[in-house]
Protein backbone atom coordinates (compact mmCIF):
# COMPACT_ATOMS: atom_id res chain seq x y z
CA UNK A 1 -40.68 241.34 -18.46
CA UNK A 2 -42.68 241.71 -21.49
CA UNK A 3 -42.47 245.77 -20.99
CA UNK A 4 -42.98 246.66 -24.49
CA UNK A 5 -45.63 243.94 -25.32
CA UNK A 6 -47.51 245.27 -22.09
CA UNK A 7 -47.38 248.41 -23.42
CA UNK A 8 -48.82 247.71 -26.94
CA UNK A 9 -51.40 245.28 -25.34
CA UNK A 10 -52.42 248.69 -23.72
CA UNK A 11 -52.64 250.92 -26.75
CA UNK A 12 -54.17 248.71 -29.27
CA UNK A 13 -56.82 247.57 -26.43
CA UNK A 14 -56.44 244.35 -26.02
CA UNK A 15 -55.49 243.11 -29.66
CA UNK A 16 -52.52 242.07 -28.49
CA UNK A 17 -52.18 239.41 -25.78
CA UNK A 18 -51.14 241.10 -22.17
CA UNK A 19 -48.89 237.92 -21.47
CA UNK A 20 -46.80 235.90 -23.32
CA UNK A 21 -47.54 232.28 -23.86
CA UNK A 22 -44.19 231.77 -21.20
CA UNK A 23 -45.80 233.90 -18.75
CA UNK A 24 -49.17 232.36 -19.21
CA UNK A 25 -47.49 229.04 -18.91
CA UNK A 26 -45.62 230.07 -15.70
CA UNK A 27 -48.19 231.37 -13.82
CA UNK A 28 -50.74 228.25 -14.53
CA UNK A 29 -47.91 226.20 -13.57
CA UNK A 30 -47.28 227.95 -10.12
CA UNK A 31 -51.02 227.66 -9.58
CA UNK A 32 -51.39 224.02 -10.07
CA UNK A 33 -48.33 223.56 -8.15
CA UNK A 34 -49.82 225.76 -5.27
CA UNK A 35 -53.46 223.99 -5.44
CA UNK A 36 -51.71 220.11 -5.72
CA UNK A 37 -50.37 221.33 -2.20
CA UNK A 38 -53.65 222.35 -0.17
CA UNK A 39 -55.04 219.61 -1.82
CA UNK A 40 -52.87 217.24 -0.53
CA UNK A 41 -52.48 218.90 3.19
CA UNK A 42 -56.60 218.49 2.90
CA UNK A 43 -56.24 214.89 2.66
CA UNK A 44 -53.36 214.38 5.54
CA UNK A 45 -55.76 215.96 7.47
CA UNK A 46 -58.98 213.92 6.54
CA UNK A 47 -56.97 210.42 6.71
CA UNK A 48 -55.56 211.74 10.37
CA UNK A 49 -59.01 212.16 11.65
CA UNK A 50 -60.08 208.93 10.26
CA UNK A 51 -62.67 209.72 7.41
C-alpha cells in the first residue's frame, strides 16, 4: 500500500505526506469505531451496577 509514496515521504523528509488521505481516513475510522465500543461496554457496565 502506498509503497512508493512511503518511500518518497522517506527521502524528501517528510515533505511528502507518509499516508494517503484513504489511509488516514481508514485508520481514524477504525479508531472511532474501536473507542464507540469500550465506550459503550463502559456504560452496560455502569447502568448494570446501578449508577
Amino acid at each position: 500500500m502506498g509503497v512508493f509514496r512511503k518511500a518518497t515521504s522517506l527521502m524528501t523528509i517528510g515533505l511528502v505526506d507518509f499516508r494517503s488521505d484513504k489511509e488516514r481516513i481508514a485508520r481514524n475510522t477504525k479508531r472511532t469505531g474501536k473507542e464507540l465500543k469500550k465506550q459503550t461496554k463502559l456504560m452496560k457496565e455502569a447502568k448494570k451496577r446501578g449508577k
